[in-house]
Protein backbone atom coordinates (compact mmCIF):
# COMPACT_ATOMS: atom_id res chain seq x y z
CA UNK A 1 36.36 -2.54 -83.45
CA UNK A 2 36.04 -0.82 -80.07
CA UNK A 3 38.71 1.88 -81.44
CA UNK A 4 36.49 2.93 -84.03
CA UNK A 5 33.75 2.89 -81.71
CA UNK A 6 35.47 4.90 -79.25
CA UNK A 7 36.31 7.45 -82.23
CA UNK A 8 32.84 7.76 -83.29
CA UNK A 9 31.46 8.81 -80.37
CA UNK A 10 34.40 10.99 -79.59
CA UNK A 11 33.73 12.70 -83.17
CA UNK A 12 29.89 12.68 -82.33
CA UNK A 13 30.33 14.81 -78.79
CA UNK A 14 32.68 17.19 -80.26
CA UNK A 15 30.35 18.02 -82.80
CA UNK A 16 27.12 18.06 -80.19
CA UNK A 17 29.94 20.11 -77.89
CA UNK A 18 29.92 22.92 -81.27
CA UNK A 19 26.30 22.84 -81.84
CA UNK A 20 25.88 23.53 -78.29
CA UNK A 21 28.38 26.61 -78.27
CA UNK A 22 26.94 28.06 -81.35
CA UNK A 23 23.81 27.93 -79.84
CA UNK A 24 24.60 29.50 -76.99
CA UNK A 25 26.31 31.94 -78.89
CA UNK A 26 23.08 32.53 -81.15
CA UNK A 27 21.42 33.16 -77.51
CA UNK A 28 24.06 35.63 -75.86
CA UNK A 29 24.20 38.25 -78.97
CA UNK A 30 20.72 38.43 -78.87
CA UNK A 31 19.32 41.77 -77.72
CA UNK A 32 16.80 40.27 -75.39
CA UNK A 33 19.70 38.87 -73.31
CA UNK A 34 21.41 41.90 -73.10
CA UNK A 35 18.36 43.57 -71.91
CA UNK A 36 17.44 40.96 -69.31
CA UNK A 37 21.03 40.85 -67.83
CA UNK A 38 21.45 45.15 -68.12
CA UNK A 39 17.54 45.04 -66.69
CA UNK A 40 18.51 42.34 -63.93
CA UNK A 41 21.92 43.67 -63.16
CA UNK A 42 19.49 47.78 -62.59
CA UNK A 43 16.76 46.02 -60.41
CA UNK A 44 19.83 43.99 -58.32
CA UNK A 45 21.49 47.68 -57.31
CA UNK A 46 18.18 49.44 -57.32
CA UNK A 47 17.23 46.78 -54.70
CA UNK A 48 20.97 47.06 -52.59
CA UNK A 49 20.74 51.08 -53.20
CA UNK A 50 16.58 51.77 -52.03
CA UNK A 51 14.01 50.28 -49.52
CA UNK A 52 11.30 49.31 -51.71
CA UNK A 53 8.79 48.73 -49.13
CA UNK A 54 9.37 52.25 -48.16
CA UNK A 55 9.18 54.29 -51.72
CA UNK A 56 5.81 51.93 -51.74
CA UNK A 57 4.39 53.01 -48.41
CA UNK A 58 5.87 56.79 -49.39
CA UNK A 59 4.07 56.28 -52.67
CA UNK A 60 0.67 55.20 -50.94
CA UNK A 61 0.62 57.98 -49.05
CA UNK A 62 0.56 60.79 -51.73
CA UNK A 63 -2.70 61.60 -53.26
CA UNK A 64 -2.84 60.26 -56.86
CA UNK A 65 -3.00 63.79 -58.07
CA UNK A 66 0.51 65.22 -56.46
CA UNK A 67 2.31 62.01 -57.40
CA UNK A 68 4.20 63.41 -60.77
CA UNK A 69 5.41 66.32 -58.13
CA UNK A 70 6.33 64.46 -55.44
CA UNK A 71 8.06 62.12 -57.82
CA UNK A 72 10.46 64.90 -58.61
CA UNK A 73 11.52 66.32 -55.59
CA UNK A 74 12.34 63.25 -54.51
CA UNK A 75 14.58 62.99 -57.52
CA UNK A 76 15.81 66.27 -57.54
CA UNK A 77 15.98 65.99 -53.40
CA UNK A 78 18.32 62.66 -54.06
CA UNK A 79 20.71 64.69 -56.86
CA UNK A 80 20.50 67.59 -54.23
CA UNK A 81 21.72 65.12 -51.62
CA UNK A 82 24.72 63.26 -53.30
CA UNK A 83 23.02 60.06 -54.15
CA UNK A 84 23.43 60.21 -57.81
CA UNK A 85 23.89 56.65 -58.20
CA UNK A 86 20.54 55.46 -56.82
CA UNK A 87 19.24 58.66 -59.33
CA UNK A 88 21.15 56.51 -62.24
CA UNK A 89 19.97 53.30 -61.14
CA UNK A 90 16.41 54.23 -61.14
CA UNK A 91 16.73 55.74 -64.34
CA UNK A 92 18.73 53.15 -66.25
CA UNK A 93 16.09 50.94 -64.19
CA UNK A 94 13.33 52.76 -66.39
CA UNK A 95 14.67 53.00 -69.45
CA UNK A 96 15.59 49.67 -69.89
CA UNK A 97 12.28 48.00 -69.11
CA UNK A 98 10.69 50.59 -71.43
CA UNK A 99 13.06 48.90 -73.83
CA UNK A 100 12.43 45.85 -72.44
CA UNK A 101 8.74 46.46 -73.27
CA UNK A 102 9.49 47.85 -77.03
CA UNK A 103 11.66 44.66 -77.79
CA UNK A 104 8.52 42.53 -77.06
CA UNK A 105 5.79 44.78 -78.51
CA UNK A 106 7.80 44.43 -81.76
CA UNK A 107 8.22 40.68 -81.11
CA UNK A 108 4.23 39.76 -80.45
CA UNK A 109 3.76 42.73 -82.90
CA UNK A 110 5.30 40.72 -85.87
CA UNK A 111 4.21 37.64 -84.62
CA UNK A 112 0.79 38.24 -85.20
CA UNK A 113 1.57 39.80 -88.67
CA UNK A 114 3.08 36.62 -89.77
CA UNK A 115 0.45 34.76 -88.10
């Protein structure tokens, strides 16, 4: 009796063991999760690559009208002074939280539709 015992719940965590690797799976091809690790993995290097309390203070002390401007000479001053990478972090930074964003405008969007 304890053999088939033994064998039941061997058959019962192998199956629990699949459900829980499809739903992992079901998580991981997602496109949220690609754009939370792609997002994670840009603010990580932006954060190795910049001083952020810096660009902040550097920010604060523009006047609100001249920031567009002074935002691009910095870029163009960066791609002018061989850090192109930080220029690709910050932009791959950008772009994929304005993804980020669209992903869950359409997600509350079509929530509330169905709602």
């Amino acid at each position: 009796m304890k053999h088939i015992e033994h064998n039941l719940r061997s058959i019962k965590r192998r199956i629990m063991m699949r459900v829980w690797y499809s739903y992992a799976l079901s998580l991981v091809t997602r496109g949220g999760f690609v754009y939370g690790l792609a997002l994670g993995g840009a603010v990580a290097l932006f954060g190795r690559l910049t001083h952020v309390a810096a660009i902040t203070h550097n920010l604060l002390e523009v006047p609100l009208g001249s920031v567009p401007s002074y935002v691009w000479t910095t870029i163009t001053g960066a791609l002018a002074g061989g850090e192109v990478l930080t220029v690709l972090v910050t932009l791959s930074l950008i772009i994929m939280t304005a993804g980020a964003l669209r992903k869950l405008r359409d997600l509350f969007h079509t929530e509330v539709q169905t709602a």
